[in-house]
PDB file of N, CA and C in Angstrom:
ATOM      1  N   UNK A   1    -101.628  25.711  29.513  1.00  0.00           N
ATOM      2  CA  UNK A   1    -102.967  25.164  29.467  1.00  0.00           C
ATOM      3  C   UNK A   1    -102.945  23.707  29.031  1.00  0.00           C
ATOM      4  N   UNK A   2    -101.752  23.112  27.794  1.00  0.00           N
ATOM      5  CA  UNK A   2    -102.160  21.938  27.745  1.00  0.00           C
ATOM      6  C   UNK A   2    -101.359  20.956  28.648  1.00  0.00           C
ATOM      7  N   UNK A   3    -100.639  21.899  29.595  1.00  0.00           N
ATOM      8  CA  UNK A   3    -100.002  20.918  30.254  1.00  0.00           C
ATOM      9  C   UNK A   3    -100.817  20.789  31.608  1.00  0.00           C
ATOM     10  N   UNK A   4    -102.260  21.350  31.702  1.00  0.00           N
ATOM     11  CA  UNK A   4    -102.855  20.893  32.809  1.00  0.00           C
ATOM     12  C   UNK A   4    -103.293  19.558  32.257  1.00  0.00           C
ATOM     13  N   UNK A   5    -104.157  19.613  31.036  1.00  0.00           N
ATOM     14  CA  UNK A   5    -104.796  18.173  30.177  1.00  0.00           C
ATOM     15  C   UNK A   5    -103.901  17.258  30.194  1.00  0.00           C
ATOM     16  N   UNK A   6    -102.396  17.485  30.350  1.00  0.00           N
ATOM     17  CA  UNK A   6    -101.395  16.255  29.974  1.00  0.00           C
ATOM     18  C   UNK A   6    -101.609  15.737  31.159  1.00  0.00           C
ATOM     19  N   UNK A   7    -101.525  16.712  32.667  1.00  0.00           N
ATOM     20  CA  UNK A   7    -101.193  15.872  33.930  1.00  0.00           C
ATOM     21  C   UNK A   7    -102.355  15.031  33.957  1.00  0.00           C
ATOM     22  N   UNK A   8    -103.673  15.342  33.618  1.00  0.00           N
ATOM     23  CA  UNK A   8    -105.021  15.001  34.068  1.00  0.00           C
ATOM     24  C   UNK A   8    -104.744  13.529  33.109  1.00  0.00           C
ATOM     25  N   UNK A   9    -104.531  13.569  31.891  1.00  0.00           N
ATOM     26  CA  UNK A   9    -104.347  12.394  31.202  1.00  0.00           C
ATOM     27  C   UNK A   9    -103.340  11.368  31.571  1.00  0.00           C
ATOM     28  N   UNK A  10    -101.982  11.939  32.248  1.00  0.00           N
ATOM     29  CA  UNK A  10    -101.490  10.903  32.719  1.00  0.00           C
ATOM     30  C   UNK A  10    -101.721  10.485  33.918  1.00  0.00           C
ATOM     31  N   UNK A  11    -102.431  10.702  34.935  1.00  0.00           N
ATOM     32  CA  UNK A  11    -102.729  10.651  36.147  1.00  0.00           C
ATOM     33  C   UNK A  11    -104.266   9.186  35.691  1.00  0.00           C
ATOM     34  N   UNK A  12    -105.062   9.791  34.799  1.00  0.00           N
ATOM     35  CA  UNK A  12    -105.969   8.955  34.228  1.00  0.00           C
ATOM     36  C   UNK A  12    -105.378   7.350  33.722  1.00  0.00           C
ATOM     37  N   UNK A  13    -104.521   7.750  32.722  1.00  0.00           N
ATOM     38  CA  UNK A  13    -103.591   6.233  32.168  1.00  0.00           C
ATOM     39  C   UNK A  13    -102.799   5.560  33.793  1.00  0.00           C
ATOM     40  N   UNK A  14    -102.685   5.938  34.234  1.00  0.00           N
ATOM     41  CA  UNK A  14    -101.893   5.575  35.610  1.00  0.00           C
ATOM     42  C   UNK A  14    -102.512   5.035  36.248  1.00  0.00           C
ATOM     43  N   UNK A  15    -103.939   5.227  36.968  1.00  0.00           N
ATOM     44  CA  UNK A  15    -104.862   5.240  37.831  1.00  0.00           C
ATOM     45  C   UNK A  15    -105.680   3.610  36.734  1.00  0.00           C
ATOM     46  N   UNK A  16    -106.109   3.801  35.479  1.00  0.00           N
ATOM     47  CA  UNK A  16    -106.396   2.668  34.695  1.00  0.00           C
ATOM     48  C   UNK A  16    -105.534   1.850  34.556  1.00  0.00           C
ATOM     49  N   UNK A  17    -104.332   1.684  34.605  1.00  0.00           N
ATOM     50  CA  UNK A  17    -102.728   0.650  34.643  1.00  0.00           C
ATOM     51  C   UNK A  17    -103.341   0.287  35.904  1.00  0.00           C
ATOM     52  N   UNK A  18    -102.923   0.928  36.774  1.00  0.00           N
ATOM     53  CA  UNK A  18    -103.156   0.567  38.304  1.00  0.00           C
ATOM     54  C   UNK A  18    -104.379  -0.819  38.861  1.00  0.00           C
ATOM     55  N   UNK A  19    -105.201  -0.314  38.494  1.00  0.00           N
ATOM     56  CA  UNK A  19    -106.603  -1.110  38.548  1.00  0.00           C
ATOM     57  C   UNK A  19    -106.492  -2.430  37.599  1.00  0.00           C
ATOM     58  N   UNK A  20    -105.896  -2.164  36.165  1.00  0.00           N
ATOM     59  CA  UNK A  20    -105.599  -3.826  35.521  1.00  0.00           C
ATOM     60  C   UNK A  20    -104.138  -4.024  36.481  1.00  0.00           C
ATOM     61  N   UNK A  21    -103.781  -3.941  36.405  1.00  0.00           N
ATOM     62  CA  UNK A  21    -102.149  -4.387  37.271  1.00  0.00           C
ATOM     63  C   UNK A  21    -102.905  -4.886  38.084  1.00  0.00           C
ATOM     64  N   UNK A  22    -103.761  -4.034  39.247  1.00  0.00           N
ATOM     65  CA  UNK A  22    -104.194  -5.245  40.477  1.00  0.00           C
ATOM     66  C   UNK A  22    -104.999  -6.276  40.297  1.00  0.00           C
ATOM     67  N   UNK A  23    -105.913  -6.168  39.653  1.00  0.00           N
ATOM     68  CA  UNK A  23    -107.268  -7.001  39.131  1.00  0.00           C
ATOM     69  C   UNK A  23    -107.222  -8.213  38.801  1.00  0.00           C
ATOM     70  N   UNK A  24    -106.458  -7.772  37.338  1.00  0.00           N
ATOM     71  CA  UNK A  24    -106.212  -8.787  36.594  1.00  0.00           C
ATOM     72  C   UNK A  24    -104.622  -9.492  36.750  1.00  0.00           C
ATOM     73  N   UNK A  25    -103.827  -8.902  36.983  1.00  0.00           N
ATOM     74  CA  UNK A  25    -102.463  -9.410  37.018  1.00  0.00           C
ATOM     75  C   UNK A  25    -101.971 -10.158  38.510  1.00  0.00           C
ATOM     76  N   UNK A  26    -102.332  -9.146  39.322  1.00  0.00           N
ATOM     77  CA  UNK A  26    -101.349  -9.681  40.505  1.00  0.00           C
ATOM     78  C   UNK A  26    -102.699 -10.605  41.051  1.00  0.00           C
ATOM     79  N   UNK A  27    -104.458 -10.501  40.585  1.00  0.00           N
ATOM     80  CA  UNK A  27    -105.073 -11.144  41.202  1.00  0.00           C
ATOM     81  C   UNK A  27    -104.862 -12.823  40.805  1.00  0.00           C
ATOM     82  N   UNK A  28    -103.893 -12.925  39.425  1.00  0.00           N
ATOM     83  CA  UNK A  28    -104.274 -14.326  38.556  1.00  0.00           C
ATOM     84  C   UNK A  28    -103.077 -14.945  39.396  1.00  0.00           C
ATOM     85  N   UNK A  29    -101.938 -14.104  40.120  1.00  0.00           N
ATOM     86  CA  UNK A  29    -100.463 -14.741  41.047  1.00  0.00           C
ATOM     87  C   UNK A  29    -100.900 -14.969  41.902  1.00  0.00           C
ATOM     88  N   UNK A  30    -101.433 -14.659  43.022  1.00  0.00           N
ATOM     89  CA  UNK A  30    -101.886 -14.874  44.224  1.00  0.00           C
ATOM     90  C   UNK A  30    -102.627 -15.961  44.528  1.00  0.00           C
ATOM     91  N   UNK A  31    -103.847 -15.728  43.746  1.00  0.00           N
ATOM     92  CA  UNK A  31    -105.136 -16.502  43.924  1.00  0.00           C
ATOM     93  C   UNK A  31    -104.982 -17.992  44.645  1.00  0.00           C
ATOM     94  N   UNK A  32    -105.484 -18.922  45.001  1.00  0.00           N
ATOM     95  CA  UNK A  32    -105.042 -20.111  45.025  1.00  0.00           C
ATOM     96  C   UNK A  32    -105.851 -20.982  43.398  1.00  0.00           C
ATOM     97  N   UNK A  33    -105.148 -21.864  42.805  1.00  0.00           N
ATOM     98  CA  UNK A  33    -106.301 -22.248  41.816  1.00  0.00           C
ATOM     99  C   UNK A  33    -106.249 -24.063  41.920  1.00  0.00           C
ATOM    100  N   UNK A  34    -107.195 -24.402  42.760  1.00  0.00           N
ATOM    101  CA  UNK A  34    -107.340 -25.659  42.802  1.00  0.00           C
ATOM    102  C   UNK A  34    -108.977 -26.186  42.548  1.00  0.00           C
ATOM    103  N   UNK A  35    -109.821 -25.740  41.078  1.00  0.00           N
ATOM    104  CA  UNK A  35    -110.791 -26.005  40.703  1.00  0.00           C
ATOM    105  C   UNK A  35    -111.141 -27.720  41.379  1.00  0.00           C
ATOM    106  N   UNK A  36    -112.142 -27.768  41.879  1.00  0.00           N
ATOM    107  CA  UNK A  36    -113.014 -29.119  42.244  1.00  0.00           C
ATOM    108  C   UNK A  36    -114.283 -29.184  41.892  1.00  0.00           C
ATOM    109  N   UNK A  37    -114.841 -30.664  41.399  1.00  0.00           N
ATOM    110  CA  UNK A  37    -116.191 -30.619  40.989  1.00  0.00           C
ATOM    111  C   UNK A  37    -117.457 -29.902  41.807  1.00  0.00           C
ATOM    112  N   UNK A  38    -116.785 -29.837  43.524  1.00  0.00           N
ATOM    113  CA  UNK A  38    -117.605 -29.052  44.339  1.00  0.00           C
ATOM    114  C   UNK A  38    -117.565 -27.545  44.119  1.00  0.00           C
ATOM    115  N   UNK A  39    -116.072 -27.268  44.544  1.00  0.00           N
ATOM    116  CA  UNK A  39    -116.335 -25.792  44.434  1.00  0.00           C
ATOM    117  C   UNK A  39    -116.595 -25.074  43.178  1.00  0.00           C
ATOM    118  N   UNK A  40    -117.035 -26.015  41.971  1.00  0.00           N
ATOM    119  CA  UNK A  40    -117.467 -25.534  40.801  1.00  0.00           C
ATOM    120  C   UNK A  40    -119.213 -25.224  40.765  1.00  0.00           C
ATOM    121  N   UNK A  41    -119.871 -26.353  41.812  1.00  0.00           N
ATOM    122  CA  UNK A  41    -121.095 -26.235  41.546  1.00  0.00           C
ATOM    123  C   UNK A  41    -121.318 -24.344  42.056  1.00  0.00           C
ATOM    124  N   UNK A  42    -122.663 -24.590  42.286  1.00  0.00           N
ATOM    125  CA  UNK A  42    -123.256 -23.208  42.924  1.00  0.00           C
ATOM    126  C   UNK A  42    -123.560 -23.664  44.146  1.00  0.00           C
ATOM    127  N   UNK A  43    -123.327 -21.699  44.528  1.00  0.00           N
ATOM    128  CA  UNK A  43    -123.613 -21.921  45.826  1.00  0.00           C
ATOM    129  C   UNK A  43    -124.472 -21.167  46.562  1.00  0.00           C
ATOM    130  N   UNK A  44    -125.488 -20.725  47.003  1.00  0.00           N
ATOM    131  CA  UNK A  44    -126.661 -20.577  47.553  1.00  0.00           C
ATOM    132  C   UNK A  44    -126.732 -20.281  49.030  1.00  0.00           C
ATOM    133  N   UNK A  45    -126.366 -19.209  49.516  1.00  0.00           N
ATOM    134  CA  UNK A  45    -126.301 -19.106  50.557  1.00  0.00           C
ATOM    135  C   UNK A  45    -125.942 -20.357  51.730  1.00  0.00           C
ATOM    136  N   UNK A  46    -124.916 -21.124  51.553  1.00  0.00           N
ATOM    137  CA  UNK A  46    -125.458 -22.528  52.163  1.00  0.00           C
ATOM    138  C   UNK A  46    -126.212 -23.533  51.720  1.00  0.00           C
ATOM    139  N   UNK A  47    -127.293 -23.390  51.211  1.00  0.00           N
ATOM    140  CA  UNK A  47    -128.222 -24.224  50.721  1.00  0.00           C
ATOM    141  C   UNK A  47    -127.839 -24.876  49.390  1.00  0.00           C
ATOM    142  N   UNK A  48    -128.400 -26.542  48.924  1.00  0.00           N
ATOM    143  CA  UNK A  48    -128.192 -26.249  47.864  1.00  0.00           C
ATOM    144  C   UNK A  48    -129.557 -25.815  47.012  1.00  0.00           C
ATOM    145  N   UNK A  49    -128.758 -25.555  45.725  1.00  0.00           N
ATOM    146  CA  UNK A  49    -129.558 -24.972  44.613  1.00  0.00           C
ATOM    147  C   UNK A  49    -131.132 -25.676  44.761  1.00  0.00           C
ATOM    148  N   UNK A  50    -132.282 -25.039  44.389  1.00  0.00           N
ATOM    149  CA  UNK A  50    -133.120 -25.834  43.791  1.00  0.00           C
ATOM    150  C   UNK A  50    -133.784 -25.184  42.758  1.00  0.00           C
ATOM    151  N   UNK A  51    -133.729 -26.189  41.719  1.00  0.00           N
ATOM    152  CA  UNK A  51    -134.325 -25.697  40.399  1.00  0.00           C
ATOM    153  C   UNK A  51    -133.630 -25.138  39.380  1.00  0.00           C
ATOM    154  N   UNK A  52    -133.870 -24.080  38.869  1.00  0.00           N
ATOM    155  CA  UNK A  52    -132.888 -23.932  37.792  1.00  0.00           C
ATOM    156  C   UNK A  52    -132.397 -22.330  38.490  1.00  0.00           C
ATOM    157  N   UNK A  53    -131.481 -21.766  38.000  1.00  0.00           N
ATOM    158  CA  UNK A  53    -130.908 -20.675  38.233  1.00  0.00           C
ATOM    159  C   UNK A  53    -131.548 -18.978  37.561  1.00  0.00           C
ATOM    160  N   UNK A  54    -132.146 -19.310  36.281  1.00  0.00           N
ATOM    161  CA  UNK A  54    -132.863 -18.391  35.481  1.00  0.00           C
ATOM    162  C   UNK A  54    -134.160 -18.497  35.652  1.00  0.00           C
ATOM    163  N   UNK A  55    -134.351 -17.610  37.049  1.00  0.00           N
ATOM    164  CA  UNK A  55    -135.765 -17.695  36.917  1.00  0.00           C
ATOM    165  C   UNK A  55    -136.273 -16.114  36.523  1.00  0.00           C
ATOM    166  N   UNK A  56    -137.800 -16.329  36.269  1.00  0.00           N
ATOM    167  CA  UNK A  56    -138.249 -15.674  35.592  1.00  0.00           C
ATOM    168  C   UNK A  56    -138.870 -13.835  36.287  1.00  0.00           C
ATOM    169  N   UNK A  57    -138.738 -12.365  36.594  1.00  0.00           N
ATOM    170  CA  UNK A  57    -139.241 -12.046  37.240  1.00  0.00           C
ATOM    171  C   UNK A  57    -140.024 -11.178  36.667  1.00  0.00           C
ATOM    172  N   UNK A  58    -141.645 -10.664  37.485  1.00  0.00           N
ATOM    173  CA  UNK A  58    -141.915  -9.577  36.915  1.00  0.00           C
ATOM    174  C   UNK A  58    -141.707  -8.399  36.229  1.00  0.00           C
ATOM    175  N   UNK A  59    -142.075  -7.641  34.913  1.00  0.00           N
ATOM    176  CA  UNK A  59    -141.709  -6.469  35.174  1.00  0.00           C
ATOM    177  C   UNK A  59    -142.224  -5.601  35.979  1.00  0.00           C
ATOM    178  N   UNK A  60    -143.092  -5.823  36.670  1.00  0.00           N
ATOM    179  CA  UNK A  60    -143.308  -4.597  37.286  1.00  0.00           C
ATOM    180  C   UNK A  60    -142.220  -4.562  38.824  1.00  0.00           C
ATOM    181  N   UNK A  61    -141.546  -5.655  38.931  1.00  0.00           N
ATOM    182  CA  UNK A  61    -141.054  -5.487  39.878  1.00  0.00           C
ATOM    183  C   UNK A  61    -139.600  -4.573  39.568  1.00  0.00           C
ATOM    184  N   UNK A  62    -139.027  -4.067  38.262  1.00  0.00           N
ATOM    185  CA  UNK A  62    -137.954  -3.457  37.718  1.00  0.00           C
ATOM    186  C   UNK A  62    -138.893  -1.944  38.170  1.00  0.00           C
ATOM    187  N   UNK A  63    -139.817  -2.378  37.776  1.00  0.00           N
ATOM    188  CA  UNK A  63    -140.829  -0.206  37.700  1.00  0.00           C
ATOM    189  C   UNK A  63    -140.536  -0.063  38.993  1.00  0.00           C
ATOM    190  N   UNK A  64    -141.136  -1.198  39.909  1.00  0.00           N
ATOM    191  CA  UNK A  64    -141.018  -0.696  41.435  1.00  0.00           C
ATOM    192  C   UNK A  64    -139.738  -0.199  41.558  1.00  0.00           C
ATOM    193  N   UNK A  65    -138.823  -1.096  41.513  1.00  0.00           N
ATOM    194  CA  UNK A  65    -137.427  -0.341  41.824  1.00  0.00           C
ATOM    195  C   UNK A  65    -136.610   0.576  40.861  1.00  0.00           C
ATOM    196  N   UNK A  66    -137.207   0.314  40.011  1.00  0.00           N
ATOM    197  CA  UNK A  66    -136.915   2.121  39.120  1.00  0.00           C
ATOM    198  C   UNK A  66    -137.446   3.313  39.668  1.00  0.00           C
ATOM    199  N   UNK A  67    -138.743   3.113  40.142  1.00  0.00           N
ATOM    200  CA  UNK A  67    -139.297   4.587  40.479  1.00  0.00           C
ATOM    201  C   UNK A  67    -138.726   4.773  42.343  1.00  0.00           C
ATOM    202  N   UNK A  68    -138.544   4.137  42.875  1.00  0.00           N
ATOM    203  CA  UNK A  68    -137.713   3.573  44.329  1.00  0.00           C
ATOM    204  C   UNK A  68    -136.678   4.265  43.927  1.00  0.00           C
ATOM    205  N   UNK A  69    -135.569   3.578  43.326  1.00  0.00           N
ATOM    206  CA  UNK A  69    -134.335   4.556  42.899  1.00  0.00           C
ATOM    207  C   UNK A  69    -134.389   6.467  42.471  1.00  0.00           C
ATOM    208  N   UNK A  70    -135.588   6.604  41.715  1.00  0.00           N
ATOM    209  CA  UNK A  70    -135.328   7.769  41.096  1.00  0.00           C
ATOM    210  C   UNK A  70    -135.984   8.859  42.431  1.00  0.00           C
ATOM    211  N   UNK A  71    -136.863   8.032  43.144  1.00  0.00           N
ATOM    212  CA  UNK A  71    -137.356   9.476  44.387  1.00  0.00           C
ATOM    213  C   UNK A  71    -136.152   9.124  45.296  1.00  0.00           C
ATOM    214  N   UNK A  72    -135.645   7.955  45.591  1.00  0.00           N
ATOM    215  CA  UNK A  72    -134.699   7.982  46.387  1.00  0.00           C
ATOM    216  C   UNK A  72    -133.165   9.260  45.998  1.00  0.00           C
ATOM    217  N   UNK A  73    -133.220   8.789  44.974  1.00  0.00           N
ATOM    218  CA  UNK A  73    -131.558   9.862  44.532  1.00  0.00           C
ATOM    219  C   UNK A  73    -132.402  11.624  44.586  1.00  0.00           C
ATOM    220  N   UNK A  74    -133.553  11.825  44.028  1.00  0.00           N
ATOM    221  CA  UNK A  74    -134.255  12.794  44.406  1.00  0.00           C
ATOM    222  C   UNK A  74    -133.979  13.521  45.243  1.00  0.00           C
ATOM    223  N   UNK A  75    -134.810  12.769  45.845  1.00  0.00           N
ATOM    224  CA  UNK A  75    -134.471  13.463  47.863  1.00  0.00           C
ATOM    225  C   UNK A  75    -133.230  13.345  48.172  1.00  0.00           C
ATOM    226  N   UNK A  76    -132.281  12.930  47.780  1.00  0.00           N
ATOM    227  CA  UNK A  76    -130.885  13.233  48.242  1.00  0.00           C
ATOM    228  C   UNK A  76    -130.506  15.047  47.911  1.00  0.00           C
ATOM    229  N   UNK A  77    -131.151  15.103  47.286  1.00  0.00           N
ATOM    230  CA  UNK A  77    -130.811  17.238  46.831  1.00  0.00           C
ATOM    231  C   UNK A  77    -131.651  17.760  47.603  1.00  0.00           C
ATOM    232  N   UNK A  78    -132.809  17.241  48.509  1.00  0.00           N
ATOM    233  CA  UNK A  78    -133.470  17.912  49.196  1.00  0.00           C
ATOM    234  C   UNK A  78    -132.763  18.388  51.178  1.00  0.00           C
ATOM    235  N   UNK A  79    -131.640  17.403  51.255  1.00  0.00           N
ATOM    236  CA  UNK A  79    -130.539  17.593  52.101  1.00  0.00           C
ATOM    237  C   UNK A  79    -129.827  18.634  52.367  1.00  0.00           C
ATOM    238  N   UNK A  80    -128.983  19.102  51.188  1.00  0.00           N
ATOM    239  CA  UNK A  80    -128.063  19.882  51.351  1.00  0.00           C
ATOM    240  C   UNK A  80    -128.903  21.554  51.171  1.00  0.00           C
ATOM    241  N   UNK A  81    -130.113  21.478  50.618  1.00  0.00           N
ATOM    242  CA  UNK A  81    -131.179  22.516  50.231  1.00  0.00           C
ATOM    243  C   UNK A  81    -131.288  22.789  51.486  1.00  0.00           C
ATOM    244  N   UNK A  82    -131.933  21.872  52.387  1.00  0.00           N
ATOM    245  CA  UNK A  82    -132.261  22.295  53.700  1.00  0.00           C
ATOM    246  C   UNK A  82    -131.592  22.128  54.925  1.00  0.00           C
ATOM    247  N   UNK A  83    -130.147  22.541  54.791  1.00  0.00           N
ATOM    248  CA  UNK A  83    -129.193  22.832  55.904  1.00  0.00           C
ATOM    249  C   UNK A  83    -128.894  24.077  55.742  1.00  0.00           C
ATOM    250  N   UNK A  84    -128.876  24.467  54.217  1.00  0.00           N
ATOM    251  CA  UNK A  84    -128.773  26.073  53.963  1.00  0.00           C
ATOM    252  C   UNK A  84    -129.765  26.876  53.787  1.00  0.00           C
ATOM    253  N   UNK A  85    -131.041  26.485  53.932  1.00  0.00           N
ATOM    254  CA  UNK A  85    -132.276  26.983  53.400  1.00  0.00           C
ATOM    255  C   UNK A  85    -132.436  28.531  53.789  1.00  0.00           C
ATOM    256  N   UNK A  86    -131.971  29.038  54.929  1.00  0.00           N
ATOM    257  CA  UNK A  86    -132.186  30.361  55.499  1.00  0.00           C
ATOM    258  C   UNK A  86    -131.229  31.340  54.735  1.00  0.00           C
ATOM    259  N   UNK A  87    -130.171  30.667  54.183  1.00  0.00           N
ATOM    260  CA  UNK A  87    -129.542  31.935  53.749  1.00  0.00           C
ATOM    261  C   UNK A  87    -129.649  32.143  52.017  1.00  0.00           C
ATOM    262  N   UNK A  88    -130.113  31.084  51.608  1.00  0.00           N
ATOM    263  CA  UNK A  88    -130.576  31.106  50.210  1.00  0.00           C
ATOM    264  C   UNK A  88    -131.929  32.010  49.688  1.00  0.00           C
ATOM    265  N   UNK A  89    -133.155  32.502  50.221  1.00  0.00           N
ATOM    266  CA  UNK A  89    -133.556  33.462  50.699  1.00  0.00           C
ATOM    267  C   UNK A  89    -134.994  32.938  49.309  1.00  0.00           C
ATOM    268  N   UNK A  90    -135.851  33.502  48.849  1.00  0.00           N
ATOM    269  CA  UNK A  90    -137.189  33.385  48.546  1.00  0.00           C
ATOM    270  C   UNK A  90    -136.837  32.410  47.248  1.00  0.00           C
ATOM    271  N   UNK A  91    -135.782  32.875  46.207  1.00  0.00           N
ATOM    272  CA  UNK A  91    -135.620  32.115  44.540  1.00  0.00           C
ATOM    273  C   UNK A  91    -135.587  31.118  45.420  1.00  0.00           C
ATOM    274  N   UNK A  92    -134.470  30.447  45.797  1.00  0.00           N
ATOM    275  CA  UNK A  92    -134.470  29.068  46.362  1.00  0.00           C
ATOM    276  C   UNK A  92    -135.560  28.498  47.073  1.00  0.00           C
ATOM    277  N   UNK A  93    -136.163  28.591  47.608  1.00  0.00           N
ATOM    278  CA  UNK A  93    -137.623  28.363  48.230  1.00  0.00           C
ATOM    279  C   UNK A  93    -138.301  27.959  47.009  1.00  0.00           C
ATOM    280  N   UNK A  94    -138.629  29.466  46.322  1.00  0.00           N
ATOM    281  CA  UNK A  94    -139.593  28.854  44.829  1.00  0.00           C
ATOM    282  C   UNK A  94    -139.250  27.765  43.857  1.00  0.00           C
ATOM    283  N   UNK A  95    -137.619  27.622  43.829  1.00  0.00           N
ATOM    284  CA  UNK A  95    -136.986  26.560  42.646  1.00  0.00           C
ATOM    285  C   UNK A  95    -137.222  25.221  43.459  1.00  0.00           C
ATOM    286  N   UNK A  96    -136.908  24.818  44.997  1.00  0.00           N
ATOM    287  CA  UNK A  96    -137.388  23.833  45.377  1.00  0.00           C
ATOM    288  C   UNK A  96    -138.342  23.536  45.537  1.00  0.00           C
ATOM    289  N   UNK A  97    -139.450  24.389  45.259  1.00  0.00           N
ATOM    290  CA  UNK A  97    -140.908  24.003  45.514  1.00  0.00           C
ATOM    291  C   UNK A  97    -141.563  23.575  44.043  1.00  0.00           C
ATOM    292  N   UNK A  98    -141.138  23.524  43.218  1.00  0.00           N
ATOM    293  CA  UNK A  98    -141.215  23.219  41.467  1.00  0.00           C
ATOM    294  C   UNK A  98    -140.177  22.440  41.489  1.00  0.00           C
ATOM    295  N   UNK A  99    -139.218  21.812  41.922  1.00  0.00           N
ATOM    296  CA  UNK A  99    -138.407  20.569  41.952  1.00  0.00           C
ATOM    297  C   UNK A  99    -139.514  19.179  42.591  1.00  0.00           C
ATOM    298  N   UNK A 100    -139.963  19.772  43.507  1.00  0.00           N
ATOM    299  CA  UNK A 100    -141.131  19.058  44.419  1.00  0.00           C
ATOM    300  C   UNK A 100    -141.987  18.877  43.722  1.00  0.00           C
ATOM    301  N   UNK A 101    -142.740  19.969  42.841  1.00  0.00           N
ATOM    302  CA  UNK A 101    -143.719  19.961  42.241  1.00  0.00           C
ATOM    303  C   UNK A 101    -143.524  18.869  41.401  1.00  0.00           C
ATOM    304  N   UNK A 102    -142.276  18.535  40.480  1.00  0.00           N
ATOM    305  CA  UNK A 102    -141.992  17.662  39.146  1.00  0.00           C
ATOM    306  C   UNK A 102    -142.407  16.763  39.605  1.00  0.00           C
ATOM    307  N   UNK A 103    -141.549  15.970  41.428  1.00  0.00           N
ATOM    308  CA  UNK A 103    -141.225  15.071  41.823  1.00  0.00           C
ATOM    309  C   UNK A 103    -143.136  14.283  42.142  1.00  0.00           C
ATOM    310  N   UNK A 104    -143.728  14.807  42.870  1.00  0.00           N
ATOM    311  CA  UNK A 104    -144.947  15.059  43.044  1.00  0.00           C
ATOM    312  C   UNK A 104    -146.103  14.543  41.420  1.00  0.00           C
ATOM    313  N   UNK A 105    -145.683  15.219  40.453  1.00  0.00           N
ATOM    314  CA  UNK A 105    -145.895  15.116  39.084  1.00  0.00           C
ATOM    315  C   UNK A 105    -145.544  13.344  38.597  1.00  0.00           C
ATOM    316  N   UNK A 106    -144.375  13.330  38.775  1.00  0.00           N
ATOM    317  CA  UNK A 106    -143.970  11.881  38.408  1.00  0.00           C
ATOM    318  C   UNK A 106    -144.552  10.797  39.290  1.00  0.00           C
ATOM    319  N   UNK A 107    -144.629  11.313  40.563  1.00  0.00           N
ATOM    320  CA  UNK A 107    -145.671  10.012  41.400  1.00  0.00           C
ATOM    321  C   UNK A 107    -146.935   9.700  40.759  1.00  0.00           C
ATOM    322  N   UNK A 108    -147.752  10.832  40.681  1.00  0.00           N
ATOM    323  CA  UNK A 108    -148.994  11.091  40.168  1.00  0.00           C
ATOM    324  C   UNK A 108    -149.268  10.307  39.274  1.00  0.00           C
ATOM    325  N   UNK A 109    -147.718  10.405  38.243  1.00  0.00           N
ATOM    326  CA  UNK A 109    -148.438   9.548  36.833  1.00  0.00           C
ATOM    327  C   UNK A 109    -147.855   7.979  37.648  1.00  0.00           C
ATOM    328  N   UNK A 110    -146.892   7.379  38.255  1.00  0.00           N
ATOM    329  CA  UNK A 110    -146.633   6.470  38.181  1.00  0.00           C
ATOM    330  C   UNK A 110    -147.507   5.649  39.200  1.00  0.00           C
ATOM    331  N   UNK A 111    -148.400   6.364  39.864  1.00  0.00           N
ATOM    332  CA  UNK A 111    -149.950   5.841  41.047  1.00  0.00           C
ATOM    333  C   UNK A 111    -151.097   5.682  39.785  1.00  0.00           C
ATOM    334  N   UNK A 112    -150.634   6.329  39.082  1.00  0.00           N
ATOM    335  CA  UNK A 112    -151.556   6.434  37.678  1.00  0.00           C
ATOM    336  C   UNK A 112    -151.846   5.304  37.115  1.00  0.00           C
ATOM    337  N   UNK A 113    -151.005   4.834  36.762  1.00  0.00           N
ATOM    338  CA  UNK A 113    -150.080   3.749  35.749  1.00  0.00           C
ATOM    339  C   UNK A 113    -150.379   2.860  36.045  1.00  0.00           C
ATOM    340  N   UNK A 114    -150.271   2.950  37.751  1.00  0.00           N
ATOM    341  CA  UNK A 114    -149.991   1.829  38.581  1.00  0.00           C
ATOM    342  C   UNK A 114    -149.073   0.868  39.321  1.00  0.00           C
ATOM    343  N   UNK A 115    -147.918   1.770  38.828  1.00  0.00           N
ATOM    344  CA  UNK A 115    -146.758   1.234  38.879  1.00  0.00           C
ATOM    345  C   UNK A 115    -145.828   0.819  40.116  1.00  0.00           C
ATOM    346  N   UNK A 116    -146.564   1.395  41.182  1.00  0.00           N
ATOM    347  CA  UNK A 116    -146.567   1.253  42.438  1.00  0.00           C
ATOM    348  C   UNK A 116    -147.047  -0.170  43.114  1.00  0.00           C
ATOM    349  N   UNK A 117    -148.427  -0.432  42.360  1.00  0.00           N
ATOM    350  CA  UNK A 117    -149.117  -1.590  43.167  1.00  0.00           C
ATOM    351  C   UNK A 117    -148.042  -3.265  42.779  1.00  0.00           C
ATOM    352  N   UNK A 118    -147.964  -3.665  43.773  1.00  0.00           N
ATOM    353  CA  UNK A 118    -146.959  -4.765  43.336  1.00  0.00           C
ATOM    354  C   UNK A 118    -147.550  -6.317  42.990  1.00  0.00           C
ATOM    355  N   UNK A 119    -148.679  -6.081  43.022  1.00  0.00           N
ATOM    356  CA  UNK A 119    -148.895  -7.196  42.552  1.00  0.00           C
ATOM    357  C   UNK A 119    -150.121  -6.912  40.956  1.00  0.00           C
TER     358      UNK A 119
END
């Protein structure tokens, strides 16, 4: 038994070596390093910069894409539910329909809130 935990631990230390070895080590040999006052500035899709770099943004624009993220990963379980749905048989039906229900629940309050409207 603890020699499953040993393999898992050295396979772990190995796999973390691995990733600094490439990253940091063989990326600092390779690299080319010929710093210039240009390729120091910023760079902007092409364009240059205008203005300052720290600009300022709503919060509500973090809510928008917080509540965006959380129905999005959501509905990702509503996928694999309904490729098997026929053989999972009435419980499953009822547990996804109170998964829905929560999901449904959390809109409610966040149309509530307001957290939706973007401006």
């Amino acid at each position: 038994m603890a020699a499953d935990y040993a393999y898992v631990g050295f396979f772990l230390i190995v796999g973390v070596l691995f990733v600094i070895l490439n990253i940091d080590i063989i990326s600092r040999i390779i690299r080319p390093r010929n710093p210039t006052p240009r390729k120091l500035t910023t760079y902007e899709c092409g364009e240059e910069p205008i203005g300052v770099g720290w600009v300022r943004f709503h919060v509500r624009y973090y809510l928008y894409a917080l509540v965006y993220i959380i129905f999005a990963v959501e509905t990702v379980f509503l996928f694999p539910w309904a490729i098997v749905f026929r053989e999972l048989g009435l419980f499953a039906f009822v547990e996804m329909m109170i998964f829905i229900g929560i999901l449904l629940v959390g809109l409610a309050y966040a149309w509530k809130k307001k957290a939706l409207e973007w401006v």
